[in-house]
C-alpha atoms as a PDB file:
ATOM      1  CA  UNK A   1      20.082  -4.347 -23.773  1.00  0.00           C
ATOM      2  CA  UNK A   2      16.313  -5.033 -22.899  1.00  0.00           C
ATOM      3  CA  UNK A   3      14.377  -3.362 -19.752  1.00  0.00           C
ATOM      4  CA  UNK A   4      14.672  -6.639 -17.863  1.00  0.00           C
ATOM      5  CA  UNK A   5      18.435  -6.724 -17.726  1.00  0.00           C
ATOM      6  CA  UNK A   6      19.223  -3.312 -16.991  1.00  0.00           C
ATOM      7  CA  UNK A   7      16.741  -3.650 -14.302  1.00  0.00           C
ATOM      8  CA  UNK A   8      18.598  -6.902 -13.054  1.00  0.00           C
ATOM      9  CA  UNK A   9      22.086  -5.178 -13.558  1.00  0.00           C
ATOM     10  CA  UNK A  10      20.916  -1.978 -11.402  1.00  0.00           C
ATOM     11  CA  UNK A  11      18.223  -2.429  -8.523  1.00  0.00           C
ATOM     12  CA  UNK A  12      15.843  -5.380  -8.682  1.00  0.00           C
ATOM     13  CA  UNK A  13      14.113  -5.394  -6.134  1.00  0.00           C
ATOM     14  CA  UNK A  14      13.187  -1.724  -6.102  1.00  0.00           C
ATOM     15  CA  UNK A  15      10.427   0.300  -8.301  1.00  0.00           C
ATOM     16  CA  UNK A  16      11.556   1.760 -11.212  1.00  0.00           C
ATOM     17  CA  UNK A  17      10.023   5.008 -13.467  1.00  0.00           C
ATOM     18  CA  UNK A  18      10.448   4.681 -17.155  1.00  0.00           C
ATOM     19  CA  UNK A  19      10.578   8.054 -19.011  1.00  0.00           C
ATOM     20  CA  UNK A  20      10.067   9.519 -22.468  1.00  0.00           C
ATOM     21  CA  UNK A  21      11.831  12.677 -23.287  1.00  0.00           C
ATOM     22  CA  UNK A  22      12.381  13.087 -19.062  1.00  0.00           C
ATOM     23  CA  UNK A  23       8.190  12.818 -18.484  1.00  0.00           C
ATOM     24  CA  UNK A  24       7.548   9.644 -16.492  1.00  0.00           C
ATOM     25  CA  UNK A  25       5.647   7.091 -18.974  1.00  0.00           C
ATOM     26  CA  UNK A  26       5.744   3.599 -16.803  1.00  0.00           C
ATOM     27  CA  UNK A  27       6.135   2.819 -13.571  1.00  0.00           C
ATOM     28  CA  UNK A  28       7.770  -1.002 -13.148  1.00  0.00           C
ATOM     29  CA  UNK A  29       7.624  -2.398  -9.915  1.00  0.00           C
ATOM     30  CA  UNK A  30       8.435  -5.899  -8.382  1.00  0.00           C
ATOM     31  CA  UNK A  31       5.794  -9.270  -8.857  1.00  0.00           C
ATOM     32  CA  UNK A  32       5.470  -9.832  -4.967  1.00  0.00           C
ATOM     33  CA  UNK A  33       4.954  -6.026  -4.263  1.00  0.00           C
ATOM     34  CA  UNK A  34       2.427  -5.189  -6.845  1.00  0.00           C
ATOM     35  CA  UNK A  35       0.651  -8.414  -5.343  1.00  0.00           C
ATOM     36  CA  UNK A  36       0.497  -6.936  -1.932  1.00  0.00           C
ATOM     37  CA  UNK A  37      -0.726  -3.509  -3.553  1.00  0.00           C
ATOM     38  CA  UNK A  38      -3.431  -5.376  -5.207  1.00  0.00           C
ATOM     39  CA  UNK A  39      -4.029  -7.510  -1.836  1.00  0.00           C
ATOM     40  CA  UNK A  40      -4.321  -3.574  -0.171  1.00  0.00           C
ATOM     41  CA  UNK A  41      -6.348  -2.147  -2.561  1.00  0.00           C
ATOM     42  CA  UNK A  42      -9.097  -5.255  -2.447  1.00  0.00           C
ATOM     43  CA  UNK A  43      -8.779  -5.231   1.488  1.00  0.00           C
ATOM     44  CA  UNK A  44      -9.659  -1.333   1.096  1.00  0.00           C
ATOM     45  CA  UNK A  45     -13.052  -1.642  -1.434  1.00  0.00           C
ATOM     46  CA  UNK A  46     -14.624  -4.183   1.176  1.00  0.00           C
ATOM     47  CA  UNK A  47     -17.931  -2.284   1.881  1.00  0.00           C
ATOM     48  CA  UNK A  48     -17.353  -3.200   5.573  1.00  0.00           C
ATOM     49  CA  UNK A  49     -13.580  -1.671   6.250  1.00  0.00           C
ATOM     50  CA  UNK A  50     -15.246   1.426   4.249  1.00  0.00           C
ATOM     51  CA  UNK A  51     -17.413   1.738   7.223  1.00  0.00           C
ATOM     52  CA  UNK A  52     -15.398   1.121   9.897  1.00  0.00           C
ATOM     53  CA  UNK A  53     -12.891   4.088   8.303  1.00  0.00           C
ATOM     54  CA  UNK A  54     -16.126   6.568   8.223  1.00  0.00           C
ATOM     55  CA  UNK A  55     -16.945   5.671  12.022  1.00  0.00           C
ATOM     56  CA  UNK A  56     -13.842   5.961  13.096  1.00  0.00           C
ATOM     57  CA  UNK A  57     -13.579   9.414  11.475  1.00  0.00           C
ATOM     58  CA  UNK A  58     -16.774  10.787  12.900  1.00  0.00           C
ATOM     59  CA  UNK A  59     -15.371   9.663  16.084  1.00  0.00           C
ATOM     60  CA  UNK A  60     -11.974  10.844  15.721  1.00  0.00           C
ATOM     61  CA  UNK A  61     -13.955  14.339  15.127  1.00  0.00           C
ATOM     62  CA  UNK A  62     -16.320  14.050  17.816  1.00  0.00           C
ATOM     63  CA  UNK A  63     -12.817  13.804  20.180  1.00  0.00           C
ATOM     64  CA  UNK A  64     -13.568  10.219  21.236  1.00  0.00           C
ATOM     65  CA  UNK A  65     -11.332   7.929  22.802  1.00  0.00           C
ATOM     66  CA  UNK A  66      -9.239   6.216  20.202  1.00  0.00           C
ATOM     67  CA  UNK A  67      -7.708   2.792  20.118  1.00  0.00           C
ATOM     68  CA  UNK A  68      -4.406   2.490  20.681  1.00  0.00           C
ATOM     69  CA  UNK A  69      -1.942   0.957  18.174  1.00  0.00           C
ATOM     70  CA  UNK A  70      -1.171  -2.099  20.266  1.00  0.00           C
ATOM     71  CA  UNK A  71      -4.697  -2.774  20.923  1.00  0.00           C
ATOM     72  CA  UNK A  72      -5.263  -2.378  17.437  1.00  0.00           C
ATOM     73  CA  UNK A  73      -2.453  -4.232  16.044  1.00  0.00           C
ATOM     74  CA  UNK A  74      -3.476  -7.406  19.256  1.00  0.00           C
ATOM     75  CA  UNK A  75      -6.989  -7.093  17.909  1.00  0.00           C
ATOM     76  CA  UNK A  76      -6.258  -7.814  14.000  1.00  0.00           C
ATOM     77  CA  UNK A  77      -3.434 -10.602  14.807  1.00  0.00           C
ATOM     78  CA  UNK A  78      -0.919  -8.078  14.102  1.00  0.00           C
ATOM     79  CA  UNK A  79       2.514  -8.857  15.824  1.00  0.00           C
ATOM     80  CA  UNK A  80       4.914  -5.870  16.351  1.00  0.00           C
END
């Protein structure tokens, strides 16, 4: 039986951890989610988010008022 049908037979649609004497080797994980990791992980090396997160944290520090989640969430067309 190959990896791609005792993936289908078990889970799918969840991650899976391929090991070699019980140490974990490969990690398989669905098409559409290791597209959104990727779509994450360029989202997070854009110089200007980079900032943002360091501003944010000097504020956090300084004890300034923070933004609340709904604001937040309005502000980037997020809809909860």
């Amino acid at each position: 039986m190959c990896l791609c049908q005792i993936i289908k037979k078990n889970k799918p649609h969840k991650p899976h951890i391929i090991t070699e004497y019980g140490k974990p080797k490969q990690f398989v994980i669905p098409y559409n989610e290791m597209i959104e990791i990727v779509k994450i992980l360029e989202e997070m090396s854009d110089p200007e988010f980079i900032k943002e997160i360091q501003t944010s944290r000097k504020s956090y520090k300084k004890g300034k008022e923070q933004v609340p989640v709904n604001k937040l969430w309005a502000e980037l067309g997020i809809k909860k």
